[in-house]
PDB file of N, CA and C in Angstrom:
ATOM      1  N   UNK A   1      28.076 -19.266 -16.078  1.00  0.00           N
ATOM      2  CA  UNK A   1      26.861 -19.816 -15.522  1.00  0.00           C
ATOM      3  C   UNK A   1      26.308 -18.849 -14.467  1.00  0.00           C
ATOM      4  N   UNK A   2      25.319 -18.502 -14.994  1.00  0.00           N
ATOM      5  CA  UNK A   2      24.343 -17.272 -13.502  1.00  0.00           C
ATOM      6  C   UNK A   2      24.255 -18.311 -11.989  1.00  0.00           C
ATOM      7  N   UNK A   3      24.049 -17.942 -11.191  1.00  0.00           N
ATOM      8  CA  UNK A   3      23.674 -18.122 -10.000  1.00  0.00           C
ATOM      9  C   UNK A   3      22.426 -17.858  -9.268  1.00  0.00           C
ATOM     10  N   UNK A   4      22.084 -18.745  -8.962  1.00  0.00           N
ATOM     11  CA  UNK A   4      20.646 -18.742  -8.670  1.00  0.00           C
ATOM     12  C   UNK A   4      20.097 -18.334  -7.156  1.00  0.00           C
ATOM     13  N   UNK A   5      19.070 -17.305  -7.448  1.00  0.00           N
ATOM     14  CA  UNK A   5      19.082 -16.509  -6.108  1.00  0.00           C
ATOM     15  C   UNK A   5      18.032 -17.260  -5.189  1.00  0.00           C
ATOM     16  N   UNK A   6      18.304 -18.105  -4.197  1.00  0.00           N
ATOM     17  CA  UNK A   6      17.695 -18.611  -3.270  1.00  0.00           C
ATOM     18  C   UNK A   6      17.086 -17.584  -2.093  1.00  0.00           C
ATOM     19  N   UNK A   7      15.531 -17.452  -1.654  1.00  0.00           N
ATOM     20  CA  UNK A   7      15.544 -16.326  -0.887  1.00  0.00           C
ATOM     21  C   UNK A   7      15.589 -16.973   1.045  1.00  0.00           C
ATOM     22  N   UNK A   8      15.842 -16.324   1.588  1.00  0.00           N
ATOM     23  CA  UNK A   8      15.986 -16.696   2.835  1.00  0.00           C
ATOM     24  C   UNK A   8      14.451 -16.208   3.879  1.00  0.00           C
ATOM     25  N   UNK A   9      13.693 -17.485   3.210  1.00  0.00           N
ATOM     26  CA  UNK A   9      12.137 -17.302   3.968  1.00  0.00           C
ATOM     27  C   UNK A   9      11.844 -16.797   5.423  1.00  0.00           C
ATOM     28  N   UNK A  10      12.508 -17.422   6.281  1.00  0.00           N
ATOM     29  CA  UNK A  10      12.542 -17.506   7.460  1.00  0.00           C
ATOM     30  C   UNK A  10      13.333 -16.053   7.948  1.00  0.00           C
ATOM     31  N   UNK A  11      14.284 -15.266   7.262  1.00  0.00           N
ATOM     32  CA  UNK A  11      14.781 -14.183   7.758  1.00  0.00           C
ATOM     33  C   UNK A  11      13.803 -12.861   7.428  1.00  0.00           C
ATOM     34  N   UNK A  12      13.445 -13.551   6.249  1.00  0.00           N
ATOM     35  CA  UNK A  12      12.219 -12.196   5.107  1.00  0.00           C
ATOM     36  C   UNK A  12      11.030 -12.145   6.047  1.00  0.00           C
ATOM     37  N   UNK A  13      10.588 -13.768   6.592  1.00  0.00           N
ATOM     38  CA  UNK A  13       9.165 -13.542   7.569  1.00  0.00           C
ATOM     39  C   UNK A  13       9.550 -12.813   8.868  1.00  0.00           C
ATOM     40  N   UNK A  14      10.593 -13.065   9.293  1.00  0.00           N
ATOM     41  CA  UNK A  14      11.199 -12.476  10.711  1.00  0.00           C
ATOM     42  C   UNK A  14      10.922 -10.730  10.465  1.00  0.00           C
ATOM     43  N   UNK A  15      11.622 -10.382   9.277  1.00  0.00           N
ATOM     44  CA  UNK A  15      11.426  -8.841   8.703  1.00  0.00           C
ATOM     45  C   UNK A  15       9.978  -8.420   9.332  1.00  0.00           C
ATOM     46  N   UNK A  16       9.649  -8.969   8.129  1.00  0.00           N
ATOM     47  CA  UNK A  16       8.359  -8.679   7.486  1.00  0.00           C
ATOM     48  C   UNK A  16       7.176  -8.628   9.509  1.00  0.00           C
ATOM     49  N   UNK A  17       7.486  -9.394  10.407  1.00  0.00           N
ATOM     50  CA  UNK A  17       6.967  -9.656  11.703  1.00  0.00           C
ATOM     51  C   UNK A  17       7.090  -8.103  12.590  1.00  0.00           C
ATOM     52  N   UNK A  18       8.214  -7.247  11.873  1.00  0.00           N
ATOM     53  CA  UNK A  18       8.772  -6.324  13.323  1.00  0.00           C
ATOM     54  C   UNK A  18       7.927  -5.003  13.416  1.00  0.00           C
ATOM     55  N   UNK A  19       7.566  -4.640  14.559  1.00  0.00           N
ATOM     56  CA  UNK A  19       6.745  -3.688  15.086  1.00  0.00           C
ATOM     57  C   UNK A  19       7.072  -2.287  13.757  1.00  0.00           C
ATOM     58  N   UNK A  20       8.362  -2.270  13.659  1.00  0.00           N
ATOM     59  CA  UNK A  20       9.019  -0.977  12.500  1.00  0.00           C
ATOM     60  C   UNK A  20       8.167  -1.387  11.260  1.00  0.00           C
ATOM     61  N   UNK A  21       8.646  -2.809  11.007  1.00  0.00           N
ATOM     62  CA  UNK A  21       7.902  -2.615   9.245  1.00  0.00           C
ATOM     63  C   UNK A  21       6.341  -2.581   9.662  1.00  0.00           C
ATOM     64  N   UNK A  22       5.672  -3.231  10.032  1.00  0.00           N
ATOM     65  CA  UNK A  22       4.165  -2.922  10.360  1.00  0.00           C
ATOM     66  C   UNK A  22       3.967  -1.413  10.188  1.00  0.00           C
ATOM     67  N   UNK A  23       4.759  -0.632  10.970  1.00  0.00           N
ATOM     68  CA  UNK A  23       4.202   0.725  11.013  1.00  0.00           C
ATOM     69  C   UNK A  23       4.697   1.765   9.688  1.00  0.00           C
ATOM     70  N   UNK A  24       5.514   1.015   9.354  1.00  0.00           N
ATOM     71  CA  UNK A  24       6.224   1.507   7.764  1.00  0.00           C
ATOM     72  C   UNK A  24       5.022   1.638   7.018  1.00  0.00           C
ATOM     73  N   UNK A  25       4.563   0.176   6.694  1.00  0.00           N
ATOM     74  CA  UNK A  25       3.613  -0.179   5.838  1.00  0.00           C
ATOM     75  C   UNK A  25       1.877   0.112   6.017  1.00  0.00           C
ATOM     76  N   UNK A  26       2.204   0.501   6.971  1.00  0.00           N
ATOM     77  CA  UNK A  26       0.970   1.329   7.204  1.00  0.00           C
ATOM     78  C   UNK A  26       1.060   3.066   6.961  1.00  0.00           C
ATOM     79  N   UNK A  27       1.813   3.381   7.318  1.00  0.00           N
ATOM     80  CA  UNK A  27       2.215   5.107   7.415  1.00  0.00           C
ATOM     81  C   UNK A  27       2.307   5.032   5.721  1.00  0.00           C
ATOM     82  N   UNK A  28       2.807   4.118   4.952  1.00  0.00           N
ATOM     83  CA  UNK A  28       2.770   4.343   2.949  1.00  0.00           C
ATOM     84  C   UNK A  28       1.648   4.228   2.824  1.00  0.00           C
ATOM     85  N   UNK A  29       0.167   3.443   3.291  1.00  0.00           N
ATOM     86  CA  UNK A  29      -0.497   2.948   3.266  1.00  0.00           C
ATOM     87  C   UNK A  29      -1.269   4.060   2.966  1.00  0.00           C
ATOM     88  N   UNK A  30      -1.350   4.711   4.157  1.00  0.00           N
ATOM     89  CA  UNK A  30      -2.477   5.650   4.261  1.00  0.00           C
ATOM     90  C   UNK A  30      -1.776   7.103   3.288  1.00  0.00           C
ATOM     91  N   UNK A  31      -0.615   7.134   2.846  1.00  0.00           N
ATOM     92  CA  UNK A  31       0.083   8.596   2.602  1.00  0.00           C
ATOM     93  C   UNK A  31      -0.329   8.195   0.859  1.00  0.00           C
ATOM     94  N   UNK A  32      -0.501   6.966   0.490  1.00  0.00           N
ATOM     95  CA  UNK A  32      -1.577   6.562  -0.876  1.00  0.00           C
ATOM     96  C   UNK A  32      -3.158   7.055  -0.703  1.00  0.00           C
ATOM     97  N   UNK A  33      -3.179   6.361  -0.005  1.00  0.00           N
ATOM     98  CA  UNK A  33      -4.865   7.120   0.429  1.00  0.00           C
ATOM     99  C   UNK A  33      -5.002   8.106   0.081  1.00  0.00           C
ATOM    100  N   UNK A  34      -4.078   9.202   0.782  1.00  0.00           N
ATOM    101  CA  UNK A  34      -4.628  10.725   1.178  1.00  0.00           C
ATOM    102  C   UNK A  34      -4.236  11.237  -0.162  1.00  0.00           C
ATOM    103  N   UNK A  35      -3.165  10.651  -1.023  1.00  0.00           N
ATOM    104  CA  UNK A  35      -2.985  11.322  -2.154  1.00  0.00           C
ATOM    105  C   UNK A  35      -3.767  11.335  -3.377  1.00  0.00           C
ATOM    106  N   UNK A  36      -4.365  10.162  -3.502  1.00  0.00           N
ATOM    107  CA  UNK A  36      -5.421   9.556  -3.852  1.00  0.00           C
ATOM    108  C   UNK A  36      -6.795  10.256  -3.945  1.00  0.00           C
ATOM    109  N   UNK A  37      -7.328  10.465  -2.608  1.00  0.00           N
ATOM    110  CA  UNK A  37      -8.484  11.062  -2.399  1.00  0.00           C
ATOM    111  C   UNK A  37      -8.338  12.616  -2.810  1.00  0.00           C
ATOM    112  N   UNK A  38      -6.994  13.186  -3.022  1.00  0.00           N
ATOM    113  CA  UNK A  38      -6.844  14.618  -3.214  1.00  0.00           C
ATOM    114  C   UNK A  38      -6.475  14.677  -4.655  1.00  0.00           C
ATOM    115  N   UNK A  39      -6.168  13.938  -5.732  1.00  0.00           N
ATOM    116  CA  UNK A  39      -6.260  14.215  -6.832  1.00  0.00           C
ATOM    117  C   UNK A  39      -7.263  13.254  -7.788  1.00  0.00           C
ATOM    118  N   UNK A  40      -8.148  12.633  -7.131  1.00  0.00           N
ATOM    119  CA  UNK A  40      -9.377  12.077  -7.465  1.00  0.00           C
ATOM    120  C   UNK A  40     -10.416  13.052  -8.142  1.00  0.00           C
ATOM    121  N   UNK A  41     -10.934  12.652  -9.336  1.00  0.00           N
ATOM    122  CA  UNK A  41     -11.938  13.085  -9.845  1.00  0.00           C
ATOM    123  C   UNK A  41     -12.885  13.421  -9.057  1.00  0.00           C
ATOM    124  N   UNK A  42     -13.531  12.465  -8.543  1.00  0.00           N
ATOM    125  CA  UNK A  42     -15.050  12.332  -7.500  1.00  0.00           C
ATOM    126  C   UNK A  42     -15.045  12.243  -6.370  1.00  0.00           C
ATOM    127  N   UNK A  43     -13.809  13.270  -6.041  1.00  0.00           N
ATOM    128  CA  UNK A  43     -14.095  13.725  -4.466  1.00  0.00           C
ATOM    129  C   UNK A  43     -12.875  12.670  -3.422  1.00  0.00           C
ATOM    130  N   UNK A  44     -13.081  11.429  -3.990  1.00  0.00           N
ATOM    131  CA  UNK A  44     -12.132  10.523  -3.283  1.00  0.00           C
ATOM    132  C   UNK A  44     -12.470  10.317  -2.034  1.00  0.00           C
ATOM    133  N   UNK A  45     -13.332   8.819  -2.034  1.00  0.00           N
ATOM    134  CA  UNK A  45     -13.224   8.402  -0.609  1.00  0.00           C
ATOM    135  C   UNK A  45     -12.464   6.412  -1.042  1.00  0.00           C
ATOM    136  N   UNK A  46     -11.829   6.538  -0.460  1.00  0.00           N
ATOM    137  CA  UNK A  46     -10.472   5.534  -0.685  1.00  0.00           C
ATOM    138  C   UNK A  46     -10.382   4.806   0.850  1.00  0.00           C
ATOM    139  N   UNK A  47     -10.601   3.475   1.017  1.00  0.00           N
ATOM    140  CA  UNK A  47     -10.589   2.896   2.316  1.00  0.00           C
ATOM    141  C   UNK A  47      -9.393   2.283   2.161  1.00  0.00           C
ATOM    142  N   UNK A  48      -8.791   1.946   3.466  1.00  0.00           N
ATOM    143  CA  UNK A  48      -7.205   1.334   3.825  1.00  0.00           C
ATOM    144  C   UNK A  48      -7.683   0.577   4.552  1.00  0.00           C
ATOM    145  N   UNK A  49      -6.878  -0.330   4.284  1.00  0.00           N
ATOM    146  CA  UNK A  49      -7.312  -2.013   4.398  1.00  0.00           C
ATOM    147  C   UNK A  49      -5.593  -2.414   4.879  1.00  0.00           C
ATOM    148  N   UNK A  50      -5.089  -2.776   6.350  1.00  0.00           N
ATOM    149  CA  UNK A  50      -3.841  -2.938   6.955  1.00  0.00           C
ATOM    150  C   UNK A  50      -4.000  -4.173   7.574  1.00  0.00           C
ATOM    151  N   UNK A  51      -3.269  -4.981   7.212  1.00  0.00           N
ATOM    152  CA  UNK A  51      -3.540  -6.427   8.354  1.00  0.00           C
ATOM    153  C   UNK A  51      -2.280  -6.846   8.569  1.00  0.00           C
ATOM    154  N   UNK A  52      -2.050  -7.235  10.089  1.00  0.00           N
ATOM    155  CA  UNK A  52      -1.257  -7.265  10.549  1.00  0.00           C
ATOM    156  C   UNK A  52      -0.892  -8.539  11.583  1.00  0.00           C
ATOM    157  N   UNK A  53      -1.332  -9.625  10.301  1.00  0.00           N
ATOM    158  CA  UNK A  53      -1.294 -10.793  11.131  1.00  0.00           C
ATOM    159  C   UNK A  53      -0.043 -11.220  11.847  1.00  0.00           C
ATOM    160  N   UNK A  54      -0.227 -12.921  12.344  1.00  0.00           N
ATOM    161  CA  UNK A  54       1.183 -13.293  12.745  1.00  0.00           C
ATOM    162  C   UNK A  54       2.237 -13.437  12.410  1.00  0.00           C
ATOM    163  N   UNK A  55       1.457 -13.686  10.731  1.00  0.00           N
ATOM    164  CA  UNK A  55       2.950 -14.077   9.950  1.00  0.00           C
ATOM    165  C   UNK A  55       3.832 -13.208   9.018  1.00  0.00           C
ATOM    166  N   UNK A  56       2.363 -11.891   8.493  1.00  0.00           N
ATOM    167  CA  UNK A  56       2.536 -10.948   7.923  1.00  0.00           C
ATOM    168  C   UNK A  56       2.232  -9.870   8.101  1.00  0.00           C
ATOM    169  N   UNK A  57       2.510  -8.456   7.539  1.00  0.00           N
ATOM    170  CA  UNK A  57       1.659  -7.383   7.432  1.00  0.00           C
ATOM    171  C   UNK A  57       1.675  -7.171   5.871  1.00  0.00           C
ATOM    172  N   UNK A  58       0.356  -6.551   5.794  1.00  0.00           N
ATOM    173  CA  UNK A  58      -0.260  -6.141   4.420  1.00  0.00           C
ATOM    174  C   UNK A  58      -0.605  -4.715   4.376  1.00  0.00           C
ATOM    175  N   UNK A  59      -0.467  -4.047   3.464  1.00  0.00           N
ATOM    176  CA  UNK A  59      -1.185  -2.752   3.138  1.00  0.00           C
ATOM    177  C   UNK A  59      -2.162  -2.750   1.945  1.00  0.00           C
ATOM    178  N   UNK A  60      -3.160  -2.387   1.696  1.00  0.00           N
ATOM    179  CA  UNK A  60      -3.821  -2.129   0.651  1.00  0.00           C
ATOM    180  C   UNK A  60      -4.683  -1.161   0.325  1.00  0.00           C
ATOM    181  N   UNK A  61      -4.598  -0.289  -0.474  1.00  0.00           N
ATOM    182  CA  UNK A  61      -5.774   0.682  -0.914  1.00  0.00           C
ATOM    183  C   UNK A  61      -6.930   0.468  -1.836  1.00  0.00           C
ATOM    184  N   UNK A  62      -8.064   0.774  -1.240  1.00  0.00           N
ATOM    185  CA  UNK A  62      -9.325   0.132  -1.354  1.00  0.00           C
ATOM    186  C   UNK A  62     -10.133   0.901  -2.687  1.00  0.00           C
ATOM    187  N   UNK A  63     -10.217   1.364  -3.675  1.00  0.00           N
ATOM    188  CA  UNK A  63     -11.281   2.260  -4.713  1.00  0.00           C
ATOM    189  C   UNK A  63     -11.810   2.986  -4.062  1.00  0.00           C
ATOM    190  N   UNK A  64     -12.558   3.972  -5.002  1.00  0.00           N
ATOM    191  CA  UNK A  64     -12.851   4.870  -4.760  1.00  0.00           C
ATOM    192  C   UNK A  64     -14.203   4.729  -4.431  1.00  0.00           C
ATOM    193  N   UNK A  65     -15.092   5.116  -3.188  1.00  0.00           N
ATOM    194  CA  UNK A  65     -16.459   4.586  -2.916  1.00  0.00           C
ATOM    195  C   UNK A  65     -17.269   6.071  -3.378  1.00  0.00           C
ATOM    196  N   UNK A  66     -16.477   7.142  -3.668  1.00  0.00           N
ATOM    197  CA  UNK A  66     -17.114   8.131  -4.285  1.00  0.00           C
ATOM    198  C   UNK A  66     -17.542   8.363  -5.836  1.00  0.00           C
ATOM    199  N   UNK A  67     -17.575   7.168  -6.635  1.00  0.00           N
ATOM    200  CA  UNK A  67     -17.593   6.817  -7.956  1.00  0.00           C
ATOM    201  C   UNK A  67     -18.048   5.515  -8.480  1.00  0.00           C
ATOM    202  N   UNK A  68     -18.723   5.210  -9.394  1.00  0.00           N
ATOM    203  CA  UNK A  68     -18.897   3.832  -9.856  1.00  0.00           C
ATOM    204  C   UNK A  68     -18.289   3.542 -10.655  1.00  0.00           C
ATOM    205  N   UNK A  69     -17.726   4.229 -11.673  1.00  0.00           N
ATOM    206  CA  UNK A  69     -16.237   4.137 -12.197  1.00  0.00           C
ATOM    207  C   UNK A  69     -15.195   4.031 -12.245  1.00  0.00           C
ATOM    208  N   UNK A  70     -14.559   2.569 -12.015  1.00  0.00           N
ATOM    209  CA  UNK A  70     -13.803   2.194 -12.093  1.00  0.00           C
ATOM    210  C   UNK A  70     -12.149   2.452 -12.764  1.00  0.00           C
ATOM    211  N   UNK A  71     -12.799   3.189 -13.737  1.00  0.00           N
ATOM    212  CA  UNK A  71     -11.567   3.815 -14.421  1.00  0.00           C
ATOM    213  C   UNK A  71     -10.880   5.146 -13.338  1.00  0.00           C
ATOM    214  N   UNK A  72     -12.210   6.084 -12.882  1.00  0.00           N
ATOM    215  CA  UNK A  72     -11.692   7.270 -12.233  1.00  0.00           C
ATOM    216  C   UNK A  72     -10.657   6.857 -11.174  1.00  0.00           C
ATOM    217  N   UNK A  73     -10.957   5.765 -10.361  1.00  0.00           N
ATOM    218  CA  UNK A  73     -10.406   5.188  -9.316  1.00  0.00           C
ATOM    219  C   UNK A  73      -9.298   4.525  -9.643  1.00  0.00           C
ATOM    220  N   UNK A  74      -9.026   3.802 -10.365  1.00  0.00           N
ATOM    221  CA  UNK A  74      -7.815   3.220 -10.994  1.00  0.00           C
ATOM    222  C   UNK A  74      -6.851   4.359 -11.565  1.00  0.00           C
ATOM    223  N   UNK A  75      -7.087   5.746 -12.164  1.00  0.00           N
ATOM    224  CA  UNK A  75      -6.852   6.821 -12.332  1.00  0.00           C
ATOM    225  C   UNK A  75      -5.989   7.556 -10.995  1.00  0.00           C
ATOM    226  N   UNK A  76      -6.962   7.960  -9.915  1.00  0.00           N
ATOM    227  CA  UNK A  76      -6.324   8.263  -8.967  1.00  0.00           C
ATOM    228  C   UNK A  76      -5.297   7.899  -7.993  1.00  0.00           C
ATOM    229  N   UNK A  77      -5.319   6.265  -8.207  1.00  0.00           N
ATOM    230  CA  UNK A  77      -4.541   5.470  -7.641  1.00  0.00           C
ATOM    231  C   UNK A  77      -3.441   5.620  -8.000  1.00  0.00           C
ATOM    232  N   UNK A  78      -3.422   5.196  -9.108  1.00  0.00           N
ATOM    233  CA  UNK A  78      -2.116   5.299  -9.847  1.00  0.00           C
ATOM    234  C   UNK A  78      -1.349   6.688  -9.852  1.00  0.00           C
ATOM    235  N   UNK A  79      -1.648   7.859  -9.853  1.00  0.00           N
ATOM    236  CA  UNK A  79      -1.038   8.983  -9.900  1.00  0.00           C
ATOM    237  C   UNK A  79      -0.878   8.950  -8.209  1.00  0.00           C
ATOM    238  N   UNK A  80      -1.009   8.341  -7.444  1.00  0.00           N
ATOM    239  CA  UNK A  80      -1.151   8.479  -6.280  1.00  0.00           C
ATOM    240  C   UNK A  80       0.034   7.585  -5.524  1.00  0.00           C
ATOM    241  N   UNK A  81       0.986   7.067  -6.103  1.00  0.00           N
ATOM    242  CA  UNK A  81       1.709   5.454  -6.024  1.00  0.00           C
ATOM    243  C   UNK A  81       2.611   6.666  -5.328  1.00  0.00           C
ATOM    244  N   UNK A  82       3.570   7.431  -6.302  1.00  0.00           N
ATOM    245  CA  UNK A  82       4.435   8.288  -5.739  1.00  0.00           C
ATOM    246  C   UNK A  82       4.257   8.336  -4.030  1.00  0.00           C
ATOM    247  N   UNK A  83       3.221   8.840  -3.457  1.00  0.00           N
ATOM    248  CA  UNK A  83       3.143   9.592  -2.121  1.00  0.00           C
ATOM    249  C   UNK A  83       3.985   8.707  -1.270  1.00  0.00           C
ATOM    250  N   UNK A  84       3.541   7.370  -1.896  1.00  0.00           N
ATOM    251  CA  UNK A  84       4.326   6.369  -0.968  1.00  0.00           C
ATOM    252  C   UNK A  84       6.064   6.639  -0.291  1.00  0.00           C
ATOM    253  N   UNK A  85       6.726   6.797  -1.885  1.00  0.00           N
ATOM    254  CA  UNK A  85       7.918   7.055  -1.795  1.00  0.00           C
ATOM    255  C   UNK A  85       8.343   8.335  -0.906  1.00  0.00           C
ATOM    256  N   UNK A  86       7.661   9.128  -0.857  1.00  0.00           N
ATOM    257  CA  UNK A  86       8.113  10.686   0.124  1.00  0.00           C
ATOM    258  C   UNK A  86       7.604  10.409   1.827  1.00  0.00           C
ATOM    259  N   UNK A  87       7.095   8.933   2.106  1.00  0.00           N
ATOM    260  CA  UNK A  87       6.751   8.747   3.538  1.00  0.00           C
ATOM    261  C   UNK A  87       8.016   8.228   4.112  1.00  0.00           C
ATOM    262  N   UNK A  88       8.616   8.431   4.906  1.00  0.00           N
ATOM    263  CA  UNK A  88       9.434   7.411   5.576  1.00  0.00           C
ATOM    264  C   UNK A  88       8.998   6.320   6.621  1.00  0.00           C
TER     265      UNK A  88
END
């Protein structure tokens, strides 16, 4: 019989609250961006979008505002995921 993985909310939000991960998740944040905007078709302008509420922090990378094409931008992004991993 498997065992069922219960997650521990209250320790994950505590995480997820500390001055370190905030700045983690921002420093991947933007190291997507920049990789992004540098192997972008159309020049790459890519907005970062970080929120850092009470309960959480978020990172997100925004399309490409140098294109109306959606594909180019979804393109760059994606070849762009890596950068994350080489930030500490």
């Amino acid at each position: 019989m498997a065992t069922r993985f219960v997650p521990n909310r209250q320790n994950i939000a505590t995480f997820l609250r500390t001055p370190q991960t905030r700045a983690m998740i921002e420093r991947k944040t933007r190291a997507v961006a920049e990789a992004a905007a540098r192997v972008s078709e159309a020049g790459g302008h890519f907005r970062v979008d970080v929120e850092t509420g009470e309960h959480r922090a978020r990172g997100a990378v925004i399309g490409d505002y140098s294109t109306n094409d959606p594909e180019v931008s979804r393109r760059a992004l994606l070849r762009a995921l890596d950068a994350a991993r080489a930030v500490e």
